[in-house]
PDB file of N, CA and C in Angstrom:
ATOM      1  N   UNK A   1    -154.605  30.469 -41.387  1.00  0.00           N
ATOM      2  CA  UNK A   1    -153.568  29.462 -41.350  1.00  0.00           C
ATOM      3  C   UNK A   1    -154.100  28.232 -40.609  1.00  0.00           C
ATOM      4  N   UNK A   2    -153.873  26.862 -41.472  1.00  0.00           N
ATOM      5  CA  UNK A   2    -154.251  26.383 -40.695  1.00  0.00           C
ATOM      6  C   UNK A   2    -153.048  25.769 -39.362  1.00  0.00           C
ATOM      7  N   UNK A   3    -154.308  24.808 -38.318  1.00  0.00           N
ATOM      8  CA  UNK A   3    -153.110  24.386 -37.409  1.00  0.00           C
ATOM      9  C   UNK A   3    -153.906  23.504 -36.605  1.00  0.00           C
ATOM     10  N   UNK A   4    -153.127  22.770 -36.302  1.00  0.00           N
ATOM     11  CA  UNK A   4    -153.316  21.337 -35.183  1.00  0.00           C
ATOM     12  C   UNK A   4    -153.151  21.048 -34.348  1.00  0.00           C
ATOM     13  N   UNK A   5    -153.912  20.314 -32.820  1.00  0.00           N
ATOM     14  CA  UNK A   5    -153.351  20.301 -32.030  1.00  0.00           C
ATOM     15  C   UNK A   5    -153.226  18.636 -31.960  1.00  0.00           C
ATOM     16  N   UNK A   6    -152.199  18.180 -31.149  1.00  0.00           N
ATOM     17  CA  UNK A   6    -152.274  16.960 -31.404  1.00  0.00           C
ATOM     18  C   UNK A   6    -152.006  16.283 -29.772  1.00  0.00           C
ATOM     19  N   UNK A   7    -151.914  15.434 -29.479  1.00  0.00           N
ATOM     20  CA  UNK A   7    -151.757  14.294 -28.631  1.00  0.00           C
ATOM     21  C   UNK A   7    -150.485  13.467 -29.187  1.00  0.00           C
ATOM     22  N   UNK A   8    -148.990  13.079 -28.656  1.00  0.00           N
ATOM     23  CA  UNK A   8    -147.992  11.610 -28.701  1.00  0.00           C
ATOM     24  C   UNK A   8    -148.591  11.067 -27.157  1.00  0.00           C
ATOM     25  N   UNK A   9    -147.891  10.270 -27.765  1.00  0.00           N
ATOM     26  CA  UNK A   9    -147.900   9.048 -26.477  1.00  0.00           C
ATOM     27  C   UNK A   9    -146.871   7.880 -26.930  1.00  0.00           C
ATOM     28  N   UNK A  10    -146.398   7.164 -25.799  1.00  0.00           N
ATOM     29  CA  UNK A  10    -145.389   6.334 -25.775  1.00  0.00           C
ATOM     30  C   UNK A  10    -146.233   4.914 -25.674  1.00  0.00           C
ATOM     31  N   UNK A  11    -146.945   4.548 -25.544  1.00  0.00           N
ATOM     32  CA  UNK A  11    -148.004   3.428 -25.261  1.00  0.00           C
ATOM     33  C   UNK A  11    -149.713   3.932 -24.966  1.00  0.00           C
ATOM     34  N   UNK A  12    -150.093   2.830 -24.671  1.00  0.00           N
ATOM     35  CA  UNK A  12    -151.390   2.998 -24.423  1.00  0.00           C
ATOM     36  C   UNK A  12    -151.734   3.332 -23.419  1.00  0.00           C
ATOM     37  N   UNK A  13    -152.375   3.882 -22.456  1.00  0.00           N
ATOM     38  CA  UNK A  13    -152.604   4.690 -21.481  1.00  0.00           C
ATOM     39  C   UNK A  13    -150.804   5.157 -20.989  1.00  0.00           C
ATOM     40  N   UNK A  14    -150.135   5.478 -21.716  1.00  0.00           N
ATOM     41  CA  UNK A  14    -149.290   5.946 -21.433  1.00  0.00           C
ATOM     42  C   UNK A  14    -149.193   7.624 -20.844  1.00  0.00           C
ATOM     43  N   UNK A  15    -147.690   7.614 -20.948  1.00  0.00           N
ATOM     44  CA  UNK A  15    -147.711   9.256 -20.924  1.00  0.00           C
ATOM     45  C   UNK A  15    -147.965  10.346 -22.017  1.00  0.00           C
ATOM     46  N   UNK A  16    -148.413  11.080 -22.089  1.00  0.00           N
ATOM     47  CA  UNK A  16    -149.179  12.023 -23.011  1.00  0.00           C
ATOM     48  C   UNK A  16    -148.783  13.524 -22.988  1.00  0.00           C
ATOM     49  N   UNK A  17    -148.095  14.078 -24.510  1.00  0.00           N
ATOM     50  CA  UNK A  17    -147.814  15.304 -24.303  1.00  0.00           C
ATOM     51  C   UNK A  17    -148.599  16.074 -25.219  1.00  0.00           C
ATOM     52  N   UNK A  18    -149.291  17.273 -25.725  1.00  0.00           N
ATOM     53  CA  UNK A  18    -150.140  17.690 -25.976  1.00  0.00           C
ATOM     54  C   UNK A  18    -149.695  19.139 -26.580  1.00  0.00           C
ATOM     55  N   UNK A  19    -149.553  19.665 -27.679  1.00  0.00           N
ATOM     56  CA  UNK A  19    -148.905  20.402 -28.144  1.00  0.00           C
ATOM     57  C   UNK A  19    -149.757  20.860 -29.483  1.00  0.00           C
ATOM     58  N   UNK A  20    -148.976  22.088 -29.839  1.00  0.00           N
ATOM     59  CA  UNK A  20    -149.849  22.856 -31.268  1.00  0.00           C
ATOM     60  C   UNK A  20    -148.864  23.015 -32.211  1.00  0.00           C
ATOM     61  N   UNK A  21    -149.256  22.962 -33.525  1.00  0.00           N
ATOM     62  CA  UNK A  21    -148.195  22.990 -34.680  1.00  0.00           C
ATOM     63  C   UNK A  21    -149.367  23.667 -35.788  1.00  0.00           C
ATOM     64  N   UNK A  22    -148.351  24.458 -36.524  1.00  0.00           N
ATOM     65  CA  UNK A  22    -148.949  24.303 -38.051  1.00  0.00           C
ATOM     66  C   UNK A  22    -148.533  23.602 -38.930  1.00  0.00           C
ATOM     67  N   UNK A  23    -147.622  22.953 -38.626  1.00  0.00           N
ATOM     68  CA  UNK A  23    -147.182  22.080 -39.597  1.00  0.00           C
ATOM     69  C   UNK A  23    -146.883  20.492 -38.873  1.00  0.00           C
ATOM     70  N   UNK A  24    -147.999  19.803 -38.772  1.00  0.00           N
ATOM     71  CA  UNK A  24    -148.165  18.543 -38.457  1.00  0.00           C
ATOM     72  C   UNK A  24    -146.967  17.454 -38.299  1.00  0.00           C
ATOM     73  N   UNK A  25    -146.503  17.369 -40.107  1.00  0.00           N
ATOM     74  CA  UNK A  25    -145.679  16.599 -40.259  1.00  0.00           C
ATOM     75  C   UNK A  25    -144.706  16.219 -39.717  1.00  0.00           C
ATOM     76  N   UNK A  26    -144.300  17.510 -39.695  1.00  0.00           N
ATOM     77  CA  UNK A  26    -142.907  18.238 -39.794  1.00  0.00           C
ATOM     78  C   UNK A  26    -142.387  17.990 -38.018  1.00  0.00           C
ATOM     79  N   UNK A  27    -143.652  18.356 -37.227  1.00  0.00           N
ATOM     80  CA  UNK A  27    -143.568  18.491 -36.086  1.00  0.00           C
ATOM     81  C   UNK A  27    -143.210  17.076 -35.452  1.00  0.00           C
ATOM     82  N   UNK A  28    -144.453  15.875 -35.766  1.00  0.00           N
ATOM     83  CA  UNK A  28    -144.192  14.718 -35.628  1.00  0.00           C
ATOM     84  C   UNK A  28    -143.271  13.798 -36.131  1.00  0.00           C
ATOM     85  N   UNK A  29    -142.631  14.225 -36.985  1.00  0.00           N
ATOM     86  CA  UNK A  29    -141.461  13.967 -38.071  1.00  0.00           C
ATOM     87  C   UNK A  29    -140.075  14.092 -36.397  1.00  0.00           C
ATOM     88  N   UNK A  30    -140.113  15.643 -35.957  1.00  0.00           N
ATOM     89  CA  UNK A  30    -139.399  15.556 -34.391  1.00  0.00           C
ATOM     90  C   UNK A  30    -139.741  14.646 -33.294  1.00  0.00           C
ATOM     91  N   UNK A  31    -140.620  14.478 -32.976  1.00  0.00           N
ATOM     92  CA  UNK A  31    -141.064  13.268 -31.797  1.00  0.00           C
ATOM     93  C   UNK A  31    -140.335  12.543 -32.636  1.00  0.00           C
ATOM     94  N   UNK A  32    -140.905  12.080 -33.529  1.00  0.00           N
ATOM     95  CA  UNK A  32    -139.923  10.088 -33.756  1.00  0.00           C
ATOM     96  C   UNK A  32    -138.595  10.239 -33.872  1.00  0.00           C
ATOM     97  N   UNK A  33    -138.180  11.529 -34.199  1.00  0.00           N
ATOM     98  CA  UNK A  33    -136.756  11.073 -34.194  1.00  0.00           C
ATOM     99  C   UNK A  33    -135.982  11.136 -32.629  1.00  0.00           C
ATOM    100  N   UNK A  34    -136.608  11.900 -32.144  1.00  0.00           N
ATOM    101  CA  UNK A  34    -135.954  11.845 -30.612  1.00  0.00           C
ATOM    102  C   UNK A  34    -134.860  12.347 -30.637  1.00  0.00           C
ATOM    103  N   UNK A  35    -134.213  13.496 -31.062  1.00  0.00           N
ATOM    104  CA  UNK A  35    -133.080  13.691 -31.491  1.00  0.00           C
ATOM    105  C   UNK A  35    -133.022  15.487 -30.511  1.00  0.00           C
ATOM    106  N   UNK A  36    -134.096  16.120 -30.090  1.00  0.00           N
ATOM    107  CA  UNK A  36    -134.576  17.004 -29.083  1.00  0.00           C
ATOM    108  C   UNK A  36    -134.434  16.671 -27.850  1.00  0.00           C
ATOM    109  N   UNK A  37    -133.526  17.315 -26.679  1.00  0.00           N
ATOM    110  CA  UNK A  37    -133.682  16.456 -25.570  1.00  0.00           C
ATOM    111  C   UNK A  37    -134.773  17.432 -24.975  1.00  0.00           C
ATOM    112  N   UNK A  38    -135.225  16.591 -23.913  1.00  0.00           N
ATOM    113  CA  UNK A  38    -136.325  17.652 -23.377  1.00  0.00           C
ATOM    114  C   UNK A  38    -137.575  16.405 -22.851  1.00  0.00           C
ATOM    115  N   UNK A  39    -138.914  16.820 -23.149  1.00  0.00           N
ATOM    116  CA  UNK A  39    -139.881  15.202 -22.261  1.00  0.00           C
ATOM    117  C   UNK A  39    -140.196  14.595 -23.287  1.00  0.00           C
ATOM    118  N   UNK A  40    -140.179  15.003 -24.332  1.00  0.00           N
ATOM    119  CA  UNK A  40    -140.552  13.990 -25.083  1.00  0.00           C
ATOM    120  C   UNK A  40    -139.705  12.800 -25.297  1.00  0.00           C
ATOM    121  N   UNK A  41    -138.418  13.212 -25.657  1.00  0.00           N
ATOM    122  CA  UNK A  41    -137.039  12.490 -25.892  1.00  0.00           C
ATOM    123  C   UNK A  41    -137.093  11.419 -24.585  1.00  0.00           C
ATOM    124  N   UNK A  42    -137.069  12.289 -23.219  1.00  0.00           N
ATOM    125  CA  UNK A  42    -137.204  11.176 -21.982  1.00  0.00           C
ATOM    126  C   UNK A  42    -138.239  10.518 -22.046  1.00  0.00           C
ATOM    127  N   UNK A  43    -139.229  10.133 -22.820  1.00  0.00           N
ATOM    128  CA  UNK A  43    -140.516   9.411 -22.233  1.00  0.00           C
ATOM    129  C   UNK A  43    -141.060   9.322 -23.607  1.00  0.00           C
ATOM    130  N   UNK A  44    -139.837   9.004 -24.813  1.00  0.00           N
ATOM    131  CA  UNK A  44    -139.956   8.662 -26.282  1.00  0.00           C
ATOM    132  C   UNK A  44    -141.527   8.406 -26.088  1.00  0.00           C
ATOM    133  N   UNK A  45    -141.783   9.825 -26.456  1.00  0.00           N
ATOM    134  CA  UNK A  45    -143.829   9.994 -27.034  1.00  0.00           C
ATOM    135  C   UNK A  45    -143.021  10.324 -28.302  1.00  0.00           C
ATOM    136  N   UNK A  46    -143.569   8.824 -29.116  1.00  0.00           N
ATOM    137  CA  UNK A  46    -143.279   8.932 -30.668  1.00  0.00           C
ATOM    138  C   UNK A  46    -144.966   8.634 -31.337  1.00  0.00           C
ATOM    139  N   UNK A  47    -145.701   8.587 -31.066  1.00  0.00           N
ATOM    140  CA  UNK A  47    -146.917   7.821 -31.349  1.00  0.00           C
ATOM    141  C   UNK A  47    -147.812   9.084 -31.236  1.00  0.00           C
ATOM    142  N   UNK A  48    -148.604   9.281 -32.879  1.00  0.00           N
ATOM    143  CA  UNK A  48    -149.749  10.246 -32.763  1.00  0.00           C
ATOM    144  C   UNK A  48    -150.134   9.799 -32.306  1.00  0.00           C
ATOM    145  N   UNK A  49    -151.723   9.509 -31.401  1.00  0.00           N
ATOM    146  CA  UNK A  49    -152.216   9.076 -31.082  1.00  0.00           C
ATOM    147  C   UNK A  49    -154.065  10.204 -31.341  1.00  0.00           C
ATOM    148  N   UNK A  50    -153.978  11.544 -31.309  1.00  0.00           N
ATOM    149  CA  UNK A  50    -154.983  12.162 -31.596  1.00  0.00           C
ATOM    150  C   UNK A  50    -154.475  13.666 -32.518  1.00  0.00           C
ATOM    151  N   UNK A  51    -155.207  13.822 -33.150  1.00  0.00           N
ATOM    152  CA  UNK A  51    -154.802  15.024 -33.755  1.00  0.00           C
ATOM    153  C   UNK A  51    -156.420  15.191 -34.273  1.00  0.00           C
ATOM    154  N   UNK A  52    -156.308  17.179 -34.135  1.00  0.00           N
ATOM    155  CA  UNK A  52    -157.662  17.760 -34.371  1.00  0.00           C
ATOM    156  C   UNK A  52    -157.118  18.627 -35.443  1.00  0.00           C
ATOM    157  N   UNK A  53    -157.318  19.681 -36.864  1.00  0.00           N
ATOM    158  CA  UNK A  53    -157.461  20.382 -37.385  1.00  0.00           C
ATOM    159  C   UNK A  53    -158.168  21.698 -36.964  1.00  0.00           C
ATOM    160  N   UNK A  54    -157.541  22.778 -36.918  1.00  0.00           N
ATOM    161  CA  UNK A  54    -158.379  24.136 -36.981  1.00  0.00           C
ATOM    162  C   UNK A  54    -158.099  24.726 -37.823  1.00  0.00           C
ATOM    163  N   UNK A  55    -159.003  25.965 -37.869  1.00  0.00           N
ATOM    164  CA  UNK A  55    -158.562  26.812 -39.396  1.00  0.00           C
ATOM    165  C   UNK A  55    -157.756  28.289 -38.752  1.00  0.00           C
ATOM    166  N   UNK A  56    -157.821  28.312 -37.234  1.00  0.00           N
ATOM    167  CA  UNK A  56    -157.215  29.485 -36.815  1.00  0.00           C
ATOM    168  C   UNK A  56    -156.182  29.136 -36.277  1.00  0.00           C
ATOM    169  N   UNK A  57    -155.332  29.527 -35.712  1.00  0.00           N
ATOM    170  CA  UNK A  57    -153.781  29.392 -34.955  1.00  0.00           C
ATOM    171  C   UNK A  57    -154.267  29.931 -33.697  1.00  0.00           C
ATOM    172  N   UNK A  58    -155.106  31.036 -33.315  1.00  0.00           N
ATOM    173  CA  UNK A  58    -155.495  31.254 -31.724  1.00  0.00           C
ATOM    174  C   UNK A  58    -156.495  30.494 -31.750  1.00  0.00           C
ATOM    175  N   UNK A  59    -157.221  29.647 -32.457  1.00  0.00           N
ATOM    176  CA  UNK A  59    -158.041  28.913 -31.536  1.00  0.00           C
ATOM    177  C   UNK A  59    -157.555  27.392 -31.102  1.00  0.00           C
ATOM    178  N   UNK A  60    -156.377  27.048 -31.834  1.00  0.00           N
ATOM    179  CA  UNK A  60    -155.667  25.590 -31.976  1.00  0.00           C
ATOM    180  C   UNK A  60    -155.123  25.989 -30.470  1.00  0.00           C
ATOM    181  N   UNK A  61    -154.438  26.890 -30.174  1.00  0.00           N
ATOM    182  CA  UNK A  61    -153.606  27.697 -28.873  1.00  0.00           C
ATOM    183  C   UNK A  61    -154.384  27.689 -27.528  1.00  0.00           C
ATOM    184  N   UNK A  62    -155.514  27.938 -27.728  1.00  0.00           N
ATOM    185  CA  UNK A  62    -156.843  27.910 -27.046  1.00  0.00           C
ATOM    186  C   UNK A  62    -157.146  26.465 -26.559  1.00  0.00           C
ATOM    187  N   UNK A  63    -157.233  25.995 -27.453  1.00  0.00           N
ATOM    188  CA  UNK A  63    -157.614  24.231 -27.557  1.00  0.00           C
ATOM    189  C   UNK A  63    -156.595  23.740 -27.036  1.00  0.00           C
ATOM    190  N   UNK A  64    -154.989  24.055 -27.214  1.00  0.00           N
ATOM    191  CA  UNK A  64    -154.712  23.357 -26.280  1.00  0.00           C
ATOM    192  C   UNK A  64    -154.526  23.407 -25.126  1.00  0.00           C
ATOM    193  N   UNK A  65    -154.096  24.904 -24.799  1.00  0.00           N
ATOM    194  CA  UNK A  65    -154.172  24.897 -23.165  1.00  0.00           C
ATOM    195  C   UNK A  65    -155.694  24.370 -22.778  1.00  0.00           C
ATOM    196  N   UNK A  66    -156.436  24.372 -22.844  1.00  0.00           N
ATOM    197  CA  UNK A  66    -157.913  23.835 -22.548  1.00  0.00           C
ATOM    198  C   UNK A  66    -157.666  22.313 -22.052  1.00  0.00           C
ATOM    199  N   UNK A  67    -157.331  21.839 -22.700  1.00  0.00           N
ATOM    200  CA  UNK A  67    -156.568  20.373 -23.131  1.00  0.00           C
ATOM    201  C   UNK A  67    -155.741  20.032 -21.868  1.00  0.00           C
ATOM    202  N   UNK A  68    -155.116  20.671 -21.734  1.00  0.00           N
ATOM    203  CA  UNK A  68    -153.892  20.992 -20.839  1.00  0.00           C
ATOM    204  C   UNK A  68    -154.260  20.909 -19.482  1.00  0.00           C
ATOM    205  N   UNK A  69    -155.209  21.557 -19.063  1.00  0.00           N
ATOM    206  CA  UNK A  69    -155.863  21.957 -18.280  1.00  0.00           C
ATOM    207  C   UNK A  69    -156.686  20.449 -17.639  1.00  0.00           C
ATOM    208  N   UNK A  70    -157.579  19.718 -18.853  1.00  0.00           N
ATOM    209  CA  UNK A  70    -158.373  18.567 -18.026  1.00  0.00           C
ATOM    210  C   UNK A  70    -157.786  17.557 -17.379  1.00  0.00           C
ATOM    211  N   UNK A  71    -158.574  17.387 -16.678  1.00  0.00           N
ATOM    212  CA  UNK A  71    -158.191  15.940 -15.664  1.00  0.00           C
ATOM    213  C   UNK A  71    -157.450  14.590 -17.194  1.00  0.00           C
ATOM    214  N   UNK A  72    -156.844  13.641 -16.538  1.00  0.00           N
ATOM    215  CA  UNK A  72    -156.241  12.650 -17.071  1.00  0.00           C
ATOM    216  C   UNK A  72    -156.941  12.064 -18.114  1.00  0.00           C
ATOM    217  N   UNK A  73    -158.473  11.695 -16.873  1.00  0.00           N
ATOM    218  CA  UNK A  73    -159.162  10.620 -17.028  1.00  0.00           C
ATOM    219  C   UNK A  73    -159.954  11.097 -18.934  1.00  0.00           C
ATOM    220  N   UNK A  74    -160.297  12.815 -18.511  1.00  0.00           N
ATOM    221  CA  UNK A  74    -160.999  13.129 -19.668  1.00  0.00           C
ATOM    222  C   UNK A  74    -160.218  12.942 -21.126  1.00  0.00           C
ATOM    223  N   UNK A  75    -159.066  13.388 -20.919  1.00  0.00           N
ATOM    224  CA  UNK A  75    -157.856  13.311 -21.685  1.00  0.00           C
ATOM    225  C   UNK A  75    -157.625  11.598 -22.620  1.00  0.00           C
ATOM    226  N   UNK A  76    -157.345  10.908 -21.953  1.00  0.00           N
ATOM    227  CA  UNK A  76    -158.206   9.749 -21.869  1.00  0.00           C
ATOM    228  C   UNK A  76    -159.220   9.294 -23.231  1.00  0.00           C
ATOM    229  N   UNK A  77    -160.295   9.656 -22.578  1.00  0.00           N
ATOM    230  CA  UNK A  77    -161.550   8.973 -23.197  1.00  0.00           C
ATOM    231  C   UNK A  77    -161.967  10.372 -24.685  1.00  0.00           C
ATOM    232  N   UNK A  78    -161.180  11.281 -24.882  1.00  0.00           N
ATOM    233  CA  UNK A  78    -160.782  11.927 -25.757  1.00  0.00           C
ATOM    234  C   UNK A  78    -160.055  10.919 -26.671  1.00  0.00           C
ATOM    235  N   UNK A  79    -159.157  10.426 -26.648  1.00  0.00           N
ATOM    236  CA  UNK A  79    -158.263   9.936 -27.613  1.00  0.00           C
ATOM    237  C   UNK A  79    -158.605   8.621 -27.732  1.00  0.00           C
ATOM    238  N   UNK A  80    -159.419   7.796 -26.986  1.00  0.00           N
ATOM    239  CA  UNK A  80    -160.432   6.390 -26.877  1.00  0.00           C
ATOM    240  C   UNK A  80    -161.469   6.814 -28.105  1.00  0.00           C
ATOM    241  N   UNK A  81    -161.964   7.638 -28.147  1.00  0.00           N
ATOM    242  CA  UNK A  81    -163.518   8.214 -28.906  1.00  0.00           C
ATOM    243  C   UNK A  81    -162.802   8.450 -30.033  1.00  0.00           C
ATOM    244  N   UNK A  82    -161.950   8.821 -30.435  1.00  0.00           N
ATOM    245  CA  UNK A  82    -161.135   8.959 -32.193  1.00  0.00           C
ATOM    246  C   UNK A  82    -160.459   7.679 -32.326  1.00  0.00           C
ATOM    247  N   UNK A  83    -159.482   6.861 -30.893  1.00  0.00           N
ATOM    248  CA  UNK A  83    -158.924   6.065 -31.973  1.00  0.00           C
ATOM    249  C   UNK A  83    -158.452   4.749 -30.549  1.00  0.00           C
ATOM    250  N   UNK A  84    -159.274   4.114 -30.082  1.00  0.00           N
ATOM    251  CA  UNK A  84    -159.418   3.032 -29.380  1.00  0.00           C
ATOM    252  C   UNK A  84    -158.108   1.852 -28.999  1.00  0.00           C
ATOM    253  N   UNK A  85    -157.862   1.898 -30.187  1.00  0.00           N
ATOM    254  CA  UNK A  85    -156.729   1.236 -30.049  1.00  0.00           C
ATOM    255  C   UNK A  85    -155.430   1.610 -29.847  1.00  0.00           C
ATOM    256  N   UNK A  86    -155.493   2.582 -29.895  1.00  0.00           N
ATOM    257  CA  UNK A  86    -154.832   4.044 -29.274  1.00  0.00           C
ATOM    258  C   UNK A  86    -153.199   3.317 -30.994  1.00  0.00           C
ATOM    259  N   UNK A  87    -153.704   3.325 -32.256  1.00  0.00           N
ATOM    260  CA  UNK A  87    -152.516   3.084 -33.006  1.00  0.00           C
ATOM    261  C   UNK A  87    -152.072   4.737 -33.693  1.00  0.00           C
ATOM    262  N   UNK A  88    -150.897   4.487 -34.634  1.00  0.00           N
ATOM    263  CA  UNK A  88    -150.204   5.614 -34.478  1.00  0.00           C
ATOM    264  C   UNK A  88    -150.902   6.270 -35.743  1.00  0.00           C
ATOM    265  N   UNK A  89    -151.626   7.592 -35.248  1.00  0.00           N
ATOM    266  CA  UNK A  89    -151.984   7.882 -36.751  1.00  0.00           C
ATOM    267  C   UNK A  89    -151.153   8.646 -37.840  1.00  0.00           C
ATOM    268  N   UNK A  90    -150.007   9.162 -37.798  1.00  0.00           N
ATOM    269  CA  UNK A  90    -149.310   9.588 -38.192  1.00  0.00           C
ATOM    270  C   UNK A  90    -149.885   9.410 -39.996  1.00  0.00           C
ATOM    271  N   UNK A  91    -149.110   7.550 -40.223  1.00  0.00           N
ATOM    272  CA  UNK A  91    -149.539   7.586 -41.305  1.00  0.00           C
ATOM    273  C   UNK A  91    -150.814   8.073 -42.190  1.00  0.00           C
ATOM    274  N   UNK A  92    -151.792   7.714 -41.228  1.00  0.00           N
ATOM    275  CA  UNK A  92    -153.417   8.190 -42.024  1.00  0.00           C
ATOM    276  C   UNK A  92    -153.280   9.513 -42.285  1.00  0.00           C
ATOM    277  N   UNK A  93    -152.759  10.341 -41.540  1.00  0.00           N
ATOM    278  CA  UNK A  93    -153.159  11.680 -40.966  1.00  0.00           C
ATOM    279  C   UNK A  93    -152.221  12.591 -41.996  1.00  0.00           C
ATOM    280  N   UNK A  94    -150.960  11.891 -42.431  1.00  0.00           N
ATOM    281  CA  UNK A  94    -150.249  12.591 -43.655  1.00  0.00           C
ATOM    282  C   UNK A  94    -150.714  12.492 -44.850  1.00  0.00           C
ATOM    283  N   UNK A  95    -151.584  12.020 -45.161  1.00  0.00           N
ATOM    284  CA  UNK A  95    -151.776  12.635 -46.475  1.00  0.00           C
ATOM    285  C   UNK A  95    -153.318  13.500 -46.493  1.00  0.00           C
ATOM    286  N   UNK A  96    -153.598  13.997 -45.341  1.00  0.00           N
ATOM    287  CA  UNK A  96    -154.476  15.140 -45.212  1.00  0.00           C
ATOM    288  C   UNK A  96    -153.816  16.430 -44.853  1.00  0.00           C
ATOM    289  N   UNK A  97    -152.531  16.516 -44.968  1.00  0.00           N
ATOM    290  CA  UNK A  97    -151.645  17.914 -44.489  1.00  0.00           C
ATOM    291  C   UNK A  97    -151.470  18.226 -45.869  1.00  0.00           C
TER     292      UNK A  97
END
């Protein structure tokens, strides 16, 4: 199965929540609507900002607590190295699901 882990964010070096889905869309389809209360809703992370593909579900799970785990700064220059301008990839990124 596959599955993803992804990165929102509310701005650019903003706040950053970090989460796993198998179903991408669907998932980020919830961030934008904000319609979940909870941190995302408080700190509207509507903005992909990184998303990775795996082909396993325990290793996406893996990846993200890992994720979870690093300092800010690394976190950071992770989502700088895919997408600099830190814009929303949502669109690009749907029509590879």
């Amino acid at each position: 199965m596959v599955a993803w882990v992804y990165i929102v964010s509310n701005q650019r070096n903003g706040t950053l929540y970090i989460g796993v889905t198998a179903h991408l869309a669907a998932r980020i389809h919830r961030h934008k609507s904000l319609d979940q209360p909870g941190f995302t809703q408080r700190y509207k992370l509507t903005r992909l900002v990184y998303a990775e593909r795996h082909d396993e579900i325990l290793r996406a799970i893996q990846r993200e607590k890992s994720l979870k785990r690093w300092p800010r700064t690394w976190k950071l220059a992770l989502i700088e190295q895919l997408n600099p301008d830190w814009d929303d990839l949502f669109g690009s990124l749907s029509m590879e699901i």
